[in-house]
N, C-alpha and C. Protein backbone atom coordinates (compact mmCIF):
# COMPACT_ATOMS: atom_id res chain seq x y z
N UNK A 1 0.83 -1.17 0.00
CA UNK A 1 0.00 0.00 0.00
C UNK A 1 0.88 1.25 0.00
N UNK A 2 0.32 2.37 -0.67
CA UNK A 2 1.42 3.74 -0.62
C UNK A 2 0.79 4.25 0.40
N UNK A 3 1.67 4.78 0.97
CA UNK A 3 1.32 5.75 2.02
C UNK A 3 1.09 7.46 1.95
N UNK A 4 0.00 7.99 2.12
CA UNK A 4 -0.33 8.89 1.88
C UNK A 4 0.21 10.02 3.07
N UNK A 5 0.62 11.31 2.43
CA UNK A 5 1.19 12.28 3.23
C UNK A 5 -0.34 13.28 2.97
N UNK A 6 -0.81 13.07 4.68
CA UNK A 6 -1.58 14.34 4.67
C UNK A 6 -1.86 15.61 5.06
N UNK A 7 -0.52 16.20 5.10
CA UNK A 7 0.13 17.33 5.32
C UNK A 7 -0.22 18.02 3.83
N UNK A 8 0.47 17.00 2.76
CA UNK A 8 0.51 17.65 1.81
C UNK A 8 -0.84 17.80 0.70
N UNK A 9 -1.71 16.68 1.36
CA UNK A 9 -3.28 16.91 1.06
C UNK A 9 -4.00 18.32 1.53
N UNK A 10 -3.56 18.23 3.11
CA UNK A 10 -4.31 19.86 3.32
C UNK A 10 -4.14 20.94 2.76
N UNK A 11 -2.38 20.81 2.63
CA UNK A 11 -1.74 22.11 1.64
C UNK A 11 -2.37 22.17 0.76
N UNK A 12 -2.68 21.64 -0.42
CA UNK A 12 -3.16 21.08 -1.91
C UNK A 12 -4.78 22.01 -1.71
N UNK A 13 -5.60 21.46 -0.26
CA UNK A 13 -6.93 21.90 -0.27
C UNK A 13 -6.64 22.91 0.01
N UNK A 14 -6.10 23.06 1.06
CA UNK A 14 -6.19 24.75 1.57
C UNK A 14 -6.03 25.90 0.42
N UNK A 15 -4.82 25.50 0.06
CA UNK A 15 -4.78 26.24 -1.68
C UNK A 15 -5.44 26.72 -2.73
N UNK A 16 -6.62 25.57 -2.66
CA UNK A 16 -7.33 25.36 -3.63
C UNK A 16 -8.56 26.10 -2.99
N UNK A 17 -9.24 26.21 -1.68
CA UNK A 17 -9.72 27.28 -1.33
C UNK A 17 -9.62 28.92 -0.97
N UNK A 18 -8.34 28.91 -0.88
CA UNK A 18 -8.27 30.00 -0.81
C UNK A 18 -7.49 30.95 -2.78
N UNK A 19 -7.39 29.79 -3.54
CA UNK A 19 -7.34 30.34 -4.98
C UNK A 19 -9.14 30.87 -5.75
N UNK A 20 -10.17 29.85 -4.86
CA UNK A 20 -11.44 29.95 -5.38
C UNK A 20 -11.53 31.31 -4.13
N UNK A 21 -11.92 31.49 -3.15
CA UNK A 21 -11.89 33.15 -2.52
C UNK A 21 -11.66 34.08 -3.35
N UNK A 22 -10.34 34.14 -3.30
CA UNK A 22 -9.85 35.21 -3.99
C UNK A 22 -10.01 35.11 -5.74
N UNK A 23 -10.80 34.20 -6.30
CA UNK A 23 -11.43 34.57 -7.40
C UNK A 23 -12.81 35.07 -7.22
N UNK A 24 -13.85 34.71 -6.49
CA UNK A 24 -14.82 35.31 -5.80
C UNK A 24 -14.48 36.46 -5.38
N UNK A 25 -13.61 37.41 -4.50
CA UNK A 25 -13.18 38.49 -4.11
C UNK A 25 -12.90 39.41 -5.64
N UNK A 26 -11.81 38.55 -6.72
CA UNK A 26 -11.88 39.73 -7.80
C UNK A 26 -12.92 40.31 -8.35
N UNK A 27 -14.13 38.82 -8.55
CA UNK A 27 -15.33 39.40 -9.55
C UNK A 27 -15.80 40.41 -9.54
N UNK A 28 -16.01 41.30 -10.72
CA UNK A 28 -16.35 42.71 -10.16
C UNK A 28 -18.09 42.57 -10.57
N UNK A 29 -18.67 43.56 -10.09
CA UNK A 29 -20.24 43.49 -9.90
C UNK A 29 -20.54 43.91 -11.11
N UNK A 30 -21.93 43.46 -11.48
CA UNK A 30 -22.97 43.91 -13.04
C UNK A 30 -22.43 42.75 -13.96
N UNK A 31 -23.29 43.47 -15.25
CA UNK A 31 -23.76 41.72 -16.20
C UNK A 31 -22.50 41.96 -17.36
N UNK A 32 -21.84 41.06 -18.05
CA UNK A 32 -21.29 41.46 -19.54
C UNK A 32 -22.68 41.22 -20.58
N UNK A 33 -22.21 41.74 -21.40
CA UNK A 33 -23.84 42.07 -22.03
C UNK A 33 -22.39 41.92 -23.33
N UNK A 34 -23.24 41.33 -24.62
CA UNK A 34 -22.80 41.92 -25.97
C UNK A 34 -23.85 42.59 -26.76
N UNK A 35 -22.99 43.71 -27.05
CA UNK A 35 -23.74 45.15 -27.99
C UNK A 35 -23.92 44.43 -29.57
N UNK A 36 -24.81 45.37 -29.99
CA UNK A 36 -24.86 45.22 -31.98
C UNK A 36 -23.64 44.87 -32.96
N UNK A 37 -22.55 45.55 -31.99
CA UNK A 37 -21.36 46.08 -32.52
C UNK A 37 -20.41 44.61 -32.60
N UNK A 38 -20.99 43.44 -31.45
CA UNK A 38 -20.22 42.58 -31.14
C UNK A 38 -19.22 42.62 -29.95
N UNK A 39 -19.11 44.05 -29.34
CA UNK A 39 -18.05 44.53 -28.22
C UNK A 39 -18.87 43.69 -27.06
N UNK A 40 -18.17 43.24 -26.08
CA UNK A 40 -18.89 43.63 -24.80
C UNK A 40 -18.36 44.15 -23.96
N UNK A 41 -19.53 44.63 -22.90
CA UNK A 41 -19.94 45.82 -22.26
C UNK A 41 -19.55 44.94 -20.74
N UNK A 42 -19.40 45.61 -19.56
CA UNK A 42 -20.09 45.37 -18.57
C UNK A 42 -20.60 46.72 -17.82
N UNK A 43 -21.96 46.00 -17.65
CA UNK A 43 -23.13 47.48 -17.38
C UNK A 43 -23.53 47.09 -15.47
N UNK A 44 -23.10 48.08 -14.66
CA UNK A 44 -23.78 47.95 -13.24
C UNK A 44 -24.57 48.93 -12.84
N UNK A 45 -25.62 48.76 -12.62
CA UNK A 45 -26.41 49.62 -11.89
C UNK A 45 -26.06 49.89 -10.71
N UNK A 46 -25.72 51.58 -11.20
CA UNK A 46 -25.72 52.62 -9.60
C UNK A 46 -26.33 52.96 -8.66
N UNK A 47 -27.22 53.12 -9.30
CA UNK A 47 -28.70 54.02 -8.52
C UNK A 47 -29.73 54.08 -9.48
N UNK A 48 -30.63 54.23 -7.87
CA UNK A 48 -32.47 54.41 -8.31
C UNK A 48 -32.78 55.23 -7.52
N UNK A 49 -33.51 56.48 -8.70
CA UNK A 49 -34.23 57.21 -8.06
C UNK A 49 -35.62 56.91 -8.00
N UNK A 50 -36.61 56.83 -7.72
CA UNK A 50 -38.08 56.78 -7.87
C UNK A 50 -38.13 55.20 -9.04
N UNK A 51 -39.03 56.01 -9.87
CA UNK A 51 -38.61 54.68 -11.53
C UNK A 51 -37.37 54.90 -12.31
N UNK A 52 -36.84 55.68 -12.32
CA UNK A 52 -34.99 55.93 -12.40
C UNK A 52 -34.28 55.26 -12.13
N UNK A 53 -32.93 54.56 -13.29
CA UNK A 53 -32.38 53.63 -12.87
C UNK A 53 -31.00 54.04 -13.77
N UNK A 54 -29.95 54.51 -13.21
CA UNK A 54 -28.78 55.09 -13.23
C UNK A 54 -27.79 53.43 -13.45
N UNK A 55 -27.32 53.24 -15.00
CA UNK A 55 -26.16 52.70 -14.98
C UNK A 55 -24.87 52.99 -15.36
N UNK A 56 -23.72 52.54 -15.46
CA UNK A 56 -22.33 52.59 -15.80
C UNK A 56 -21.88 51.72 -16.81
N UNK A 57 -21.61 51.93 -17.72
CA UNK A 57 -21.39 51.08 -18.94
C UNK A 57 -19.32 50.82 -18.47
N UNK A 58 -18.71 50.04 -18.77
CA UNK A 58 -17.20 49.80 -18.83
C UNK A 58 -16.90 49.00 -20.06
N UNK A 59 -15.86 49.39 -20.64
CA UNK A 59 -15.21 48.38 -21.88
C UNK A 59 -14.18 47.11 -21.37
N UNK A 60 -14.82 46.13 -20.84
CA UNK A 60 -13.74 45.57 -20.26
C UNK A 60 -11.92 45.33 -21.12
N UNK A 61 -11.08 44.91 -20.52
CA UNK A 61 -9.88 45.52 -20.96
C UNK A 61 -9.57 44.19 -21.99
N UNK A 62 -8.72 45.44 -22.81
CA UNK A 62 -8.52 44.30 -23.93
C UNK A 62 -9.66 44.46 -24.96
N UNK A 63 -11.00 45.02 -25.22
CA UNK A 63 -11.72 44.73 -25.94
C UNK A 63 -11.96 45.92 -26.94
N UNK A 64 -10.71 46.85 -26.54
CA UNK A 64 -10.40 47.81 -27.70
C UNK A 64 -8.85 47.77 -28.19
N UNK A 65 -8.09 47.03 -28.53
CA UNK A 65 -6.47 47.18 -28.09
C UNK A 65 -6.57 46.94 -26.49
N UNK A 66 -5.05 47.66 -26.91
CA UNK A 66 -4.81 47.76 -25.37
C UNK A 66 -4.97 48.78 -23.85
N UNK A 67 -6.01 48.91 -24.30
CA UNK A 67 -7.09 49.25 -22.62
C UNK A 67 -7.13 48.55 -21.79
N UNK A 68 -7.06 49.08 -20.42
CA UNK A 68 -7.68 48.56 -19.23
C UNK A 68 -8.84 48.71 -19.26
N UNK A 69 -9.53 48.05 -18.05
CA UNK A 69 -10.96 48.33 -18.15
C UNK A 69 -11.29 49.74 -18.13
N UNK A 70 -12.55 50.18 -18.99
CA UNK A 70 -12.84 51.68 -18.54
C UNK A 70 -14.07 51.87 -18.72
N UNK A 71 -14.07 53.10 -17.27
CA UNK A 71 -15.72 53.32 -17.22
C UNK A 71 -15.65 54.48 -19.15
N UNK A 72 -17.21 53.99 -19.37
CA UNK A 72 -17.04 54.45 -20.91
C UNK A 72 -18.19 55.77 -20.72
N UNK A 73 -18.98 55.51 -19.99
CA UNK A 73 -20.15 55.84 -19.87
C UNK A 73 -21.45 55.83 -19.04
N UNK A 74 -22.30 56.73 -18.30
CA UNK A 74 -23.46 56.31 -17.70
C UNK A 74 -24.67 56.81 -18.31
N UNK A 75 -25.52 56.05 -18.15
CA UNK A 75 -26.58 56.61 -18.38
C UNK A 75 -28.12 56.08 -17.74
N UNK A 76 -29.09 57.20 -17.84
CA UNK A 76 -30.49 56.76 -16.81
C UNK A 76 -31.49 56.30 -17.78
N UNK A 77 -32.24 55.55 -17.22
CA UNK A 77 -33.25 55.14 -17.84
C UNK A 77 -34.98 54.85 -17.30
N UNK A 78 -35.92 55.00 -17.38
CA UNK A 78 -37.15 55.26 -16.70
C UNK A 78 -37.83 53.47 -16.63
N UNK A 79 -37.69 52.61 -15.52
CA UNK A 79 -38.56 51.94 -15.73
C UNK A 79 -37.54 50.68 -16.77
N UNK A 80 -38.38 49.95 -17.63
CA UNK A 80 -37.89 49.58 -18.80
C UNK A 80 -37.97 49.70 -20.01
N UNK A 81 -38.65 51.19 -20.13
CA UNK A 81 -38.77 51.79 -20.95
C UNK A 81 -37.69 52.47 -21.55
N UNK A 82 -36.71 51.76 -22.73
CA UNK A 82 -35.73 51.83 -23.57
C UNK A 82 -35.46 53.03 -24.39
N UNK A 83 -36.99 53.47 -24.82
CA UNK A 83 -36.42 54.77 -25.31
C UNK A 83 -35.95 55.85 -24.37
N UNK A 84 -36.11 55.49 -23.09
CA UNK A 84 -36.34 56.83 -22.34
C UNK A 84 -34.58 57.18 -22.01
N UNK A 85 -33.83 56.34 -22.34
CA UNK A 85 -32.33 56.39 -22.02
C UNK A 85 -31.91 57.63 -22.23
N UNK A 86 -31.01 57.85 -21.60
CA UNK A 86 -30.13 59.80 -21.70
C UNK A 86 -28.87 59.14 -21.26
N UNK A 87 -27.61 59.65 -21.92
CA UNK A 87 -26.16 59.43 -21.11
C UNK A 87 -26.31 60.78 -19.85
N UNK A 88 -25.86 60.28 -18.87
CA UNK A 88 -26.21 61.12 -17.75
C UNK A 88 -24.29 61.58 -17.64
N UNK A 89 -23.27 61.18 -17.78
CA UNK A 89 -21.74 61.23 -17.90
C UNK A 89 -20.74 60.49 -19.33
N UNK A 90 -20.02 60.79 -19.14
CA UNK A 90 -18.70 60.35 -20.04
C UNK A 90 -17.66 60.13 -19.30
N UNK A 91 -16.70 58.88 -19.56
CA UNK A 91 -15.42 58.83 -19.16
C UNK A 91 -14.45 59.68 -18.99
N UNK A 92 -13.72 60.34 -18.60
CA UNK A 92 -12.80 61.43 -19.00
C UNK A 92 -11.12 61.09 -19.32
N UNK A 93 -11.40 60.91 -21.04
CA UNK A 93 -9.99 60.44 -21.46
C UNK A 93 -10.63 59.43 -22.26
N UNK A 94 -11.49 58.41 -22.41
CA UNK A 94 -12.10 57.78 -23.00
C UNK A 94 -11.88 58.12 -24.73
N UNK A 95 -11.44 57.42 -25.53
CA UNK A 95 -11.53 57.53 -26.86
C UNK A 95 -12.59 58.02 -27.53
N UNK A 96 -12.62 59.06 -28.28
CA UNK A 96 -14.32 58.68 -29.05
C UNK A 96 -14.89 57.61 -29.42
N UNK A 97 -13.90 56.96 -30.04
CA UNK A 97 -14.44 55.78 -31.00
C UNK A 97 -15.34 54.84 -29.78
N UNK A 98 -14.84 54.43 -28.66
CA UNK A 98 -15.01 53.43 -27.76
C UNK A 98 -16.47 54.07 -27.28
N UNK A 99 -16.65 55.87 -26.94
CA UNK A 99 -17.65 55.78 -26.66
C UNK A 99 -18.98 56.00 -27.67
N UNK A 100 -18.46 56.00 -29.30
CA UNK A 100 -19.62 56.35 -30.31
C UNK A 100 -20.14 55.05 -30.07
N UNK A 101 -19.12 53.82 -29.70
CA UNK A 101 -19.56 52.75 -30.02
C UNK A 101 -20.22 52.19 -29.07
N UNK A 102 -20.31 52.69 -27.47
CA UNK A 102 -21.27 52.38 -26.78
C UNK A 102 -22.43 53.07 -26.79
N UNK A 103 -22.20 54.20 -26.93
CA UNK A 103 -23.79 54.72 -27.29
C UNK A 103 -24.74 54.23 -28.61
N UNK A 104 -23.77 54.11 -29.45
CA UNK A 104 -24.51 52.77 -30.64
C UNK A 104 -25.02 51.48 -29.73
N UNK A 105 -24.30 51.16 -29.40
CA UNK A 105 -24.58 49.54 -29.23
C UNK A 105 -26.27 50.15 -27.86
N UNK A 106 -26.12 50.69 -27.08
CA UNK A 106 -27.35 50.79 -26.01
C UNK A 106 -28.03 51.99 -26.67
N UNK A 107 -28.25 52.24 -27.72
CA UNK A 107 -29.19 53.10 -28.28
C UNK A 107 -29.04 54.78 -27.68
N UNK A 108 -27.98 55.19 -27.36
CA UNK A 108 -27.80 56.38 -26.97
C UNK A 108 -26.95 57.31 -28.11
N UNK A 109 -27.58 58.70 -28.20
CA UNK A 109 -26.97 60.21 -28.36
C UNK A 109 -26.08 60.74 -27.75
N UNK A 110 -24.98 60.77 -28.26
CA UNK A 110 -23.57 61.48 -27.78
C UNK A 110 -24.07 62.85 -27.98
C-alpha cells in the first residue's frame, strides 16, 4: 500500500480554497452584455431614483487594443422603458471611437 502524506493533502486543499476566494473576491459586480457592434460591455447599476435607474457602462480591458478596463459611460433610464435612455456622464480620457460605439450599441446620443 502507498502511504499517503496528509500534510501535503491539506496544503493542496487549503490552496485550492483559498485560490477559489480570492477569485470570488476579484469578480467585479454587473452583467457582460454583448452590444450590436459585437463589443462587450459590462453594465452595473448605480442608482435608483423613484422609476430611475442610473447605470455605468465599462469596456472591459482588452476589448479595444490595449485598454484597461474603462468606465465608458453612464446613463439613466425610466422603468424599462428603452427609449427613455439619456447618457447622464462620459469617461474622461475615453476615446471617441469606444464611446460612439457604446452609445450605438445601447441606443444612446452622444
Amino acid at each position: 500500500m502507498a502511504k499517503h502524506n496528509s500534510k501535503g493533502l491539506l496544503l493542496v486543499a487549503a490552496l485550492g480554497a483559498l485560490g477559489l476566494g480570492a477569485a470570488t473576491f476579484l469578480k467585479k459586480p454587473g452583467d457582460t452584455v454583448t452590444g450590436k457592434s459585437g463589443k462587450s460591455w459590462r453594465v452595473v447599476m448605480i442608482g435608483t431614483a423613484g422609476s430611475t435607474h442610473t447605470y455605468e457602462v465599462f469596456t472591459p480591458a482588452g476589448t479595444f487594443g490595449p485598454h484597461e478596463e474603462l468606465s465608458v459611460l453612464r446613463y439613466s433610464q425610466n422603468g424599462s422603458d428603452m427609449a427613455s435612455r439619456k447618457i447622464v456622464g462620459v469617461g474622461a480620457g475615453v476615446p471617441d471611437a469606444i464611446k460612439a460605439a457604446a452609445a450605438a450599441d445601447f441606443g444612446l446620443t452622444l
